[in-house]
Protein backbone atom coordinates (compact mmCIF):
# COMPACT_ATOMS: atom_id res chain seq x y z
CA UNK A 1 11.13 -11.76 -77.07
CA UNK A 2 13.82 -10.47 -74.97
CA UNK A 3 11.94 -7.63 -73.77
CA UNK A 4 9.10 -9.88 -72.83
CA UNK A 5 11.56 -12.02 -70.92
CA UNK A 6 12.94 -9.47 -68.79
CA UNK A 7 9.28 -8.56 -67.94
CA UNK A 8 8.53 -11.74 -66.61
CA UNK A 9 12.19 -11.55 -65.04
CA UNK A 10 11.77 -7.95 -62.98
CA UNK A 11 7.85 -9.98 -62.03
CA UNK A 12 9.72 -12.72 -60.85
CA UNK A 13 12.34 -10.68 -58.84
CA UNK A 14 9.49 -8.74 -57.36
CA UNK A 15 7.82 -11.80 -56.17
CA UNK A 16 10.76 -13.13 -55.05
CA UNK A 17 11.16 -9.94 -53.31
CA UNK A 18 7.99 -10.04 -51.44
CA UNK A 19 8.27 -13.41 -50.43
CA UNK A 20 12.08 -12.74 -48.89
CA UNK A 21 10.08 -9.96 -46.79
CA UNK A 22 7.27 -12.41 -45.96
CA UNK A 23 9.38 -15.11 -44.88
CA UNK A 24 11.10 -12.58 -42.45
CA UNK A 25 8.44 -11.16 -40.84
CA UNK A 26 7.17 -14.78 -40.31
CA UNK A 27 10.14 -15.23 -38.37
CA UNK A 28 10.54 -12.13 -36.38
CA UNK A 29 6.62 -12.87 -35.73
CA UNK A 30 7.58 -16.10 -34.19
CA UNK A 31 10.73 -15.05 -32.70
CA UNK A 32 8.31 -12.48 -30.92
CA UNK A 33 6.50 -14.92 -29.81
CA UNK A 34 8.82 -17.39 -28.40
CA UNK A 35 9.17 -15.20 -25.46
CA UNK A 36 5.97 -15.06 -23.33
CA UNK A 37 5.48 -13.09 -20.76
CA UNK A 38 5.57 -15.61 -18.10
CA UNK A 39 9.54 -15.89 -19.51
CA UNK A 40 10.39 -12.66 -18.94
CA UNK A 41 9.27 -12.53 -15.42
CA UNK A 42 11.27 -15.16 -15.39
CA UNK A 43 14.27 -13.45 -16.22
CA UNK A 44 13.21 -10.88 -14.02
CA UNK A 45 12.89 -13.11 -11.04
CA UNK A 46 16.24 -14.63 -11.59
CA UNK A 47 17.22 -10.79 -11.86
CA UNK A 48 18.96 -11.47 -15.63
CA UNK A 49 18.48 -7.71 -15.93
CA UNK A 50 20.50 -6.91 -19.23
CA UNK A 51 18.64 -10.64 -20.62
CA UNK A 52 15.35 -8.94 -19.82
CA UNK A 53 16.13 -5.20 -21.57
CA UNK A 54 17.30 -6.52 -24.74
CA UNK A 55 14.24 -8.97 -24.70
CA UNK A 56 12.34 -5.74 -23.98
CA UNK A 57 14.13 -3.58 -26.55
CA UNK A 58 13.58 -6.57 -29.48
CA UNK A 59 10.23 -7.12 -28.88
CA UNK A 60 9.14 -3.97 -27.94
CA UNK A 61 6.78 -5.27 -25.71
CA UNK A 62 5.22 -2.19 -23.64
CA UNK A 63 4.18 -4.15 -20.67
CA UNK A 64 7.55 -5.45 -20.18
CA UNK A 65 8.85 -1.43 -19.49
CA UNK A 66 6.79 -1.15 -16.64
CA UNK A 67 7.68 -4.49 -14.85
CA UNK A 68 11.09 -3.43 -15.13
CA UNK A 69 10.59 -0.33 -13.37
CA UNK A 70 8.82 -2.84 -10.34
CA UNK A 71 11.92 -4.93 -10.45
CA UNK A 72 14.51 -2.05 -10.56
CA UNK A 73 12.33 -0.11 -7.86
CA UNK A 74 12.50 -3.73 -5.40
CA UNK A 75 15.77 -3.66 -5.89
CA UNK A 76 16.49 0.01 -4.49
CA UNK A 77 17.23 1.33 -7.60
CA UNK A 78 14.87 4.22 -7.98
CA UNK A 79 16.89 5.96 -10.97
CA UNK A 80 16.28 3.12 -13.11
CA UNK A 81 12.93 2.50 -11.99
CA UNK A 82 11.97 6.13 -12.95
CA UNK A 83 13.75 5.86 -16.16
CA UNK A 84 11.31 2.79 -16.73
CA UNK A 85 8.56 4.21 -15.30
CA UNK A 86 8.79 6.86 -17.92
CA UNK A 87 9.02 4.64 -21.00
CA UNK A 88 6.08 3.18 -19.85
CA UNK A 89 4.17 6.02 -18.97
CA UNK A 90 4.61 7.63 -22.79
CA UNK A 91 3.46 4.70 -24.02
CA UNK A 92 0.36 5.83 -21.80
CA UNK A 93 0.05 3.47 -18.86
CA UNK A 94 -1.72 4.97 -16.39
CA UNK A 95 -0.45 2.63 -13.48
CA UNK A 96 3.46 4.30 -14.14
CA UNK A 97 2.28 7.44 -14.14
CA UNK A 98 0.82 6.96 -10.95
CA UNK A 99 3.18 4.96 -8.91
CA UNK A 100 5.65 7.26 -10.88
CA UNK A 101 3.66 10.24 -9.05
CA UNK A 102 4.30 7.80 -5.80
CA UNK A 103 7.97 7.81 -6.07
CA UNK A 104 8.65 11.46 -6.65
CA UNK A 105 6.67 12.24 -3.72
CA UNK A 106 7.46 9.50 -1.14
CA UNK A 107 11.20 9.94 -1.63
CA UNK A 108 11.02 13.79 -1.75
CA UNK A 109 12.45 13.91 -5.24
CA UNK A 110 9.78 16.26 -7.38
CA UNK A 111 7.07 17.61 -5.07
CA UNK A 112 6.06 19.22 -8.52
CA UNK A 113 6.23 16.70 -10.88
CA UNK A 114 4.37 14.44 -8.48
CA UNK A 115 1.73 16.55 -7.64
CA UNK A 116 1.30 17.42 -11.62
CA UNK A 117 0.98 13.80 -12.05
CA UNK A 118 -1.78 13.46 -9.76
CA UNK A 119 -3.62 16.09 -10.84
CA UNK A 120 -3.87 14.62 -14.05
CA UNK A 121 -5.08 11.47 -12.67
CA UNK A 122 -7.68 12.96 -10.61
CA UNK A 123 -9.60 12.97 -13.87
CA UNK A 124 -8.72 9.37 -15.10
CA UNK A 125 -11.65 7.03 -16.05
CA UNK A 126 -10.37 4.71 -13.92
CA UNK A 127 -11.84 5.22 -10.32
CA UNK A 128 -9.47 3.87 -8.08
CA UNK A 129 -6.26 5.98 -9.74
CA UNK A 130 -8.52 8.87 -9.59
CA UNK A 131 -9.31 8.41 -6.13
CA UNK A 132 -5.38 7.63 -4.79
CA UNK A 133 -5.16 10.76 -6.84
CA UNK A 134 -7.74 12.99 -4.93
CA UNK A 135 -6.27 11.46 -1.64
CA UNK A 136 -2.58 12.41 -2.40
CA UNK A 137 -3.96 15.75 -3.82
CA UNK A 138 -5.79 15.95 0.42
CA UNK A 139 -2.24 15.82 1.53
CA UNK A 140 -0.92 18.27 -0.38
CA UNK A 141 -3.26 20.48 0.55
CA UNK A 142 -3.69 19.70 4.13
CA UNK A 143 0.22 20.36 4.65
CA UNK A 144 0.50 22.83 2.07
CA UNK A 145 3.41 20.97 -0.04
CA UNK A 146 4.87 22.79 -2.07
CA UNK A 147 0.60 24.56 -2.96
CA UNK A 148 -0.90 27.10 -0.94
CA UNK A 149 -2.78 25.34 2.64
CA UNK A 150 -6.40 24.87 2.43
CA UNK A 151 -7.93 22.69 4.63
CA UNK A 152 -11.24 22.75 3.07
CA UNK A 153 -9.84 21.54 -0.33
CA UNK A 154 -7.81 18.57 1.53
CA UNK A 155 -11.09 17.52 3.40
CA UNK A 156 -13.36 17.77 -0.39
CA UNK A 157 -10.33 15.58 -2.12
CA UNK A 158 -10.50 12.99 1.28
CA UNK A 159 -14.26 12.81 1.00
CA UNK A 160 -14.94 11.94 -2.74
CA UNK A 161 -11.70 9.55 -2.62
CA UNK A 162 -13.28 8.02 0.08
CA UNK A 163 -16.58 7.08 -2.17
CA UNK A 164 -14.04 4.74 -3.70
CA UNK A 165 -10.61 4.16 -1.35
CA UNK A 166 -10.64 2.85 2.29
CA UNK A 167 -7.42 4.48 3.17
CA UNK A 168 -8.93 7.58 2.17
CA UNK A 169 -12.06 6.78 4.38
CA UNK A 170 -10.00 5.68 7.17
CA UNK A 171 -8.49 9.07 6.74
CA UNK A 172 -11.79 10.44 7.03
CA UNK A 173 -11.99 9.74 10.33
CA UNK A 174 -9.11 12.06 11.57
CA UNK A 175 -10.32 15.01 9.76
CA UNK A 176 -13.71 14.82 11.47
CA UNK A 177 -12.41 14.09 15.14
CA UNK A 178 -9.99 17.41 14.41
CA UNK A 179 -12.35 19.26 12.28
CA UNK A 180 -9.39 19.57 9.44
CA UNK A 181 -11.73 21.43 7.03
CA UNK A 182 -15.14 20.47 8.31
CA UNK A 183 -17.28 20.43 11.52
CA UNK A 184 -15.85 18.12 14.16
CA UNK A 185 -17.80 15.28 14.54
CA UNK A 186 -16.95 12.23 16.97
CA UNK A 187 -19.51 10.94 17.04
CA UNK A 188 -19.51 9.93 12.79
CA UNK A 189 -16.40 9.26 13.07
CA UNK A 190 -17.18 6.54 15.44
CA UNK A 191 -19.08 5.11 13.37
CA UNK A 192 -16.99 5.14 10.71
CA UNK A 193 -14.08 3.63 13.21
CA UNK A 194 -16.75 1.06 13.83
CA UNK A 195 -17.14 -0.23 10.01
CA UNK A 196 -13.41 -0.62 9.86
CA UNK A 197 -13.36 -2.38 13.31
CA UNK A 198 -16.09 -4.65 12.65
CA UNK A 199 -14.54 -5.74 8.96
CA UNK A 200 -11.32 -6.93 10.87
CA UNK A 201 -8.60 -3.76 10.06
CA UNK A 202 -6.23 -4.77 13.15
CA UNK A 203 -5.23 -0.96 14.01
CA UNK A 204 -8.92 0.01 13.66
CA UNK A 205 -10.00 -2.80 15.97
CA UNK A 206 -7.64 -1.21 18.77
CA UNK A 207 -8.38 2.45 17.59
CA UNK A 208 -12.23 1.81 18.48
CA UNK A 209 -11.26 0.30 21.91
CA UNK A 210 -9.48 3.59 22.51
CA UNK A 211 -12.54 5.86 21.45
CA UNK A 212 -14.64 3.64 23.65
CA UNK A 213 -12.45 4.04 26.38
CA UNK A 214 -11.81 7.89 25.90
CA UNK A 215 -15.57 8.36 24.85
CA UNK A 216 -14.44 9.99 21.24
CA UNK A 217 -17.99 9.64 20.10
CA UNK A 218 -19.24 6.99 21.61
CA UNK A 219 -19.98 5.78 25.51
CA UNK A 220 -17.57 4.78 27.92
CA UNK A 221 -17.57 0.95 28.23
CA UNK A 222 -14.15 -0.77 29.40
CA UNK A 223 -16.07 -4.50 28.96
CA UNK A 224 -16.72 -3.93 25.26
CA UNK A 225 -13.05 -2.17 24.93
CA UNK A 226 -11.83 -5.66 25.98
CA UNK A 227 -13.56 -7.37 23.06
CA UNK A 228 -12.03 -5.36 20.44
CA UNK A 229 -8.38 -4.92 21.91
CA UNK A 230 -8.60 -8.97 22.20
CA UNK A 231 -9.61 -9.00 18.63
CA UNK A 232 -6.84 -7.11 17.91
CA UNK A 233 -4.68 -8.49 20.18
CA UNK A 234 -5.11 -11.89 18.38
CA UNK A 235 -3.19 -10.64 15.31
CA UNK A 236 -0.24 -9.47 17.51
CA UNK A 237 -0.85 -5.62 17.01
CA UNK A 238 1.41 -4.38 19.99
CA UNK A 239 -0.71 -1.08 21.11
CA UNK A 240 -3.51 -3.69 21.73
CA UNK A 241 -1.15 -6.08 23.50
CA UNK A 242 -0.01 -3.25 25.63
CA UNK A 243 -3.08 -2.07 26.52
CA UNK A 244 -4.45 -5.08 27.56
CA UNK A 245 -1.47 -5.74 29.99
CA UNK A 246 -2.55 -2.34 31.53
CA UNK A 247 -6.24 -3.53 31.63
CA UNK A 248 -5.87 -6.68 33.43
CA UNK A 249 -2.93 -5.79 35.73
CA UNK A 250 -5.33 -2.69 36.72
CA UNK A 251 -9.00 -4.99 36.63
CA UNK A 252 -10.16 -2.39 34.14
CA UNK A 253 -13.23 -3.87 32.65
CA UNK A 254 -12.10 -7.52 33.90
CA UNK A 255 -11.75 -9.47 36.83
CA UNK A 256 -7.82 -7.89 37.70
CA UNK A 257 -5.40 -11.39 36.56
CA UNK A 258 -1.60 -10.79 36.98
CA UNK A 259 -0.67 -13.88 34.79
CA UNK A 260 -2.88 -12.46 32.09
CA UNK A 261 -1.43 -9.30 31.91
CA UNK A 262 2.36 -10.20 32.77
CA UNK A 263 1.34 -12.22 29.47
CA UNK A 264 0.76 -9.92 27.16
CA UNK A 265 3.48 -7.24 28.38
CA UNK A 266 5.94 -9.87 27.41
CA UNK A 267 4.33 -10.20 24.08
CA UNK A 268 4.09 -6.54 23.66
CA UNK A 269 8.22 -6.28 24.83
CA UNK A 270 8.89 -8.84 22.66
CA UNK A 271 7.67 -6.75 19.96
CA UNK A 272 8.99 -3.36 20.30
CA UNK A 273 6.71 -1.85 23.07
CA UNK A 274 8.63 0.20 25.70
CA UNK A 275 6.98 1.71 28.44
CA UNK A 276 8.96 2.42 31.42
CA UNK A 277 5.50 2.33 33.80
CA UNK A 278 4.28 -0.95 33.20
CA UNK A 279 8.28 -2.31 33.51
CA UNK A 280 7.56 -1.34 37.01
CA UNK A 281 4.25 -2.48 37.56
CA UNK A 282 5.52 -5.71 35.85
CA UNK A 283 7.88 -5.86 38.59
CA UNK A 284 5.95 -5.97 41.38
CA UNK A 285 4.35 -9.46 40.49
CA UNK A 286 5.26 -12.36 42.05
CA UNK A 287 7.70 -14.63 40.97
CA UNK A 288 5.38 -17.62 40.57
CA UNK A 289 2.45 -15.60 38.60
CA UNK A 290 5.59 -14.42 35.92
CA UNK A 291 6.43 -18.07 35.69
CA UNK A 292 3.15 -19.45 34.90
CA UNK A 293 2.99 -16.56 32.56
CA UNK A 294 6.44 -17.27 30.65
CA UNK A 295 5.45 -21.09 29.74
CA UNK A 296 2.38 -19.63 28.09
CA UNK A 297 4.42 -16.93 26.50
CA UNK A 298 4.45 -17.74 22.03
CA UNK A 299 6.86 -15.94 19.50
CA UNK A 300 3.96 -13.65 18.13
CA UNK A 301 4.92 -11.71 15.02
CA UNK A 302 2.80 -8.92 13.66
CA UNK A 303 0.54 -10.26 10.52
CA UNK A 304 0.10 -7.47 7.99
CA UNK A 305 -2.31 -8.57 5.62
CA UNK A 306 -5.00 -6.56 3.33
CA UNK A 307 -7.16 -6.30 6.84
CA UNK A 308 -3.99 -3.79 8.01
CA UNK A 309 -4.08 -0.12 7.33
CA UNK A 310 -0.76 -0.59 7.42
CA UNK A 311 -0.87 -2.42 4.34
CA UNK A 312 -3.50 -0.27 3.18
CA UNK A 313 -1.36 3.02 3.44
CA UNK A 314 1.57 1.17 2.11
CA UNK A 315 2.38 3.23 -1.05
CA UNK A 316 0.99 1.58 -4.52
CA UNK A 317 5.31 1.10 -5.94
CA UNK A 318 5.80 -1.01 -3.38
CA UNK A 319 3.34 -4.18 -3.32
């Protein structure tokens, strides 16, 4: 009798046991999930930095590393942000490894590492890391960075990231108006200028006014080169600004309209442009043209958007 009691006694226990561990997990499951993710970015937001590690480190929630490595890296500190970057990556994200890979190599910290790094992700499954991978791998190449220089290996990384990247086909166009590792050919590269120009990339819109105007590829026409430096002009992209100053002070392509052009120099000043020429064709206007000019004058500001290659070549880390 007393040995079947303590039977059912040690089953009890057992069960008891397992129910003690059931409950628990039950509430670490829910504990889990009282933080959601939109919480931590909270906490990361509000930059409650030490809140947002220990959430990380209780939870274990591998997502979580790599937003901390954004957050440490927009707040200028890169040694935490690689520290993070790492965690994440071993967990294998592919994003850390590559904006990891971006770090190293924009801040000249591990030309090695970095270009290791990309290697790797030449061959990931997804395209568009493989192809900011082939177009970091042109660079190396094309410089010779810390690898042996081989133009003809930067220009077949550029072209198949192209297939996929536009900042890789934008950079397309430079290696075939210099021939880095292929045939020069303007007038391709025109075209390509022309796809960019025509989808509304601000610097591309003023780069094919400038090939139209030197004839890189394509026929001299100063009244077309008008339309696209406008275009351009519109989104407060000083070259274009400046150029058009030039154009109408000079009647290049236009009727020649001082107000027009005293216009957009003090747009173009306003943002940064200095050129000591047109200060002293500027000069020579009269008093009453610069006037009318001045009340038409607006506080432009430069609009980077995703139409900028600006924006495009901005690295990956950092939007």
């Amino acid at each position: 009798m007393v040995r079947k009691f303590r039977k059912i006694n040690r089953a009890f226990s057992s069960k008891k046991t397992l129910l003690i561990i059931g409950i628990c997990l039950l509430c670490f499951s829910r504990a889990s999930a009282d933080l959601t993710n939109d919480e931590f970015k909270i906490l990361l937001n509000n930059n409650e930095i030490d809140k947002a590690i220990k959430s990380y480190e209780t939870y274990g929630n591998n997502e979580w590393a790599y937003w901390l490595a954004k957050k440490f890296i927009s707040n200028g500190d890169t040694v935490s942000a690689i520290e993070w970057y790492e965690i994440s990556m071993n967990t294998g994200d592919q994003n850390s490894k590559f904006e990891l890979a971006e770090i190293l190599f924009h801040y000249k910290i591990d030309f090695d590492k970095s270009y290791d790094y990309f290697s790797e992700l030449k061959n990931s499954n997804e395209n568009l890391l493989s192809s900011y991978a082939k177009y970091y791998l042109s660079i190396y190449h094309r410089y010779g960075i810390n690898v042996s220089r081989n133009e003809t290996v930067a220009y077949d990384y550029i072209s198949e990231a192209s297939e996929e990247l536009d900042l890789a086909r934008y950079s397309l166009i430079e290696y075939k108006i210099n021939g880095v590792g292929t045939k020069i050919d303007k007038k391709n590269a025109a075209l390509l200028m022309f796809e960019f120009a025509d989808k509304g990339y601000t610097e591309a819109e003023y780069d094919y006014a400038i090939m139209i105007l030197n004839e890189v590829g394509i026929k001299k026409d100063e009244k077309i080169a008008i339309i696209w430096l406008e275009r351009s002009a519109q989104k407060a992209y000083p070259p274009a600004l400046q150029q058009l100053a030039i154009m109408y002070y000079y009647g290049m392509g236009t009727i020649k309209n001082d107000i027009k052009a005293y216009e957009y120099y003090l747009l173009a000043k306003q943002l940064g442009v200095i050129d000591v020429e047109l200060d002293m064709n500027m000069s020579t206007l009269s008093s009453a043209d610069r006037r009318m000019a001045s009340e038409k004058f607006e506080n432009f500001r430069p609009r980077m958007n995703e139409y900028s290659i600006t924006y495009l070549r901005m690295p990956k880390f950092m939007k």
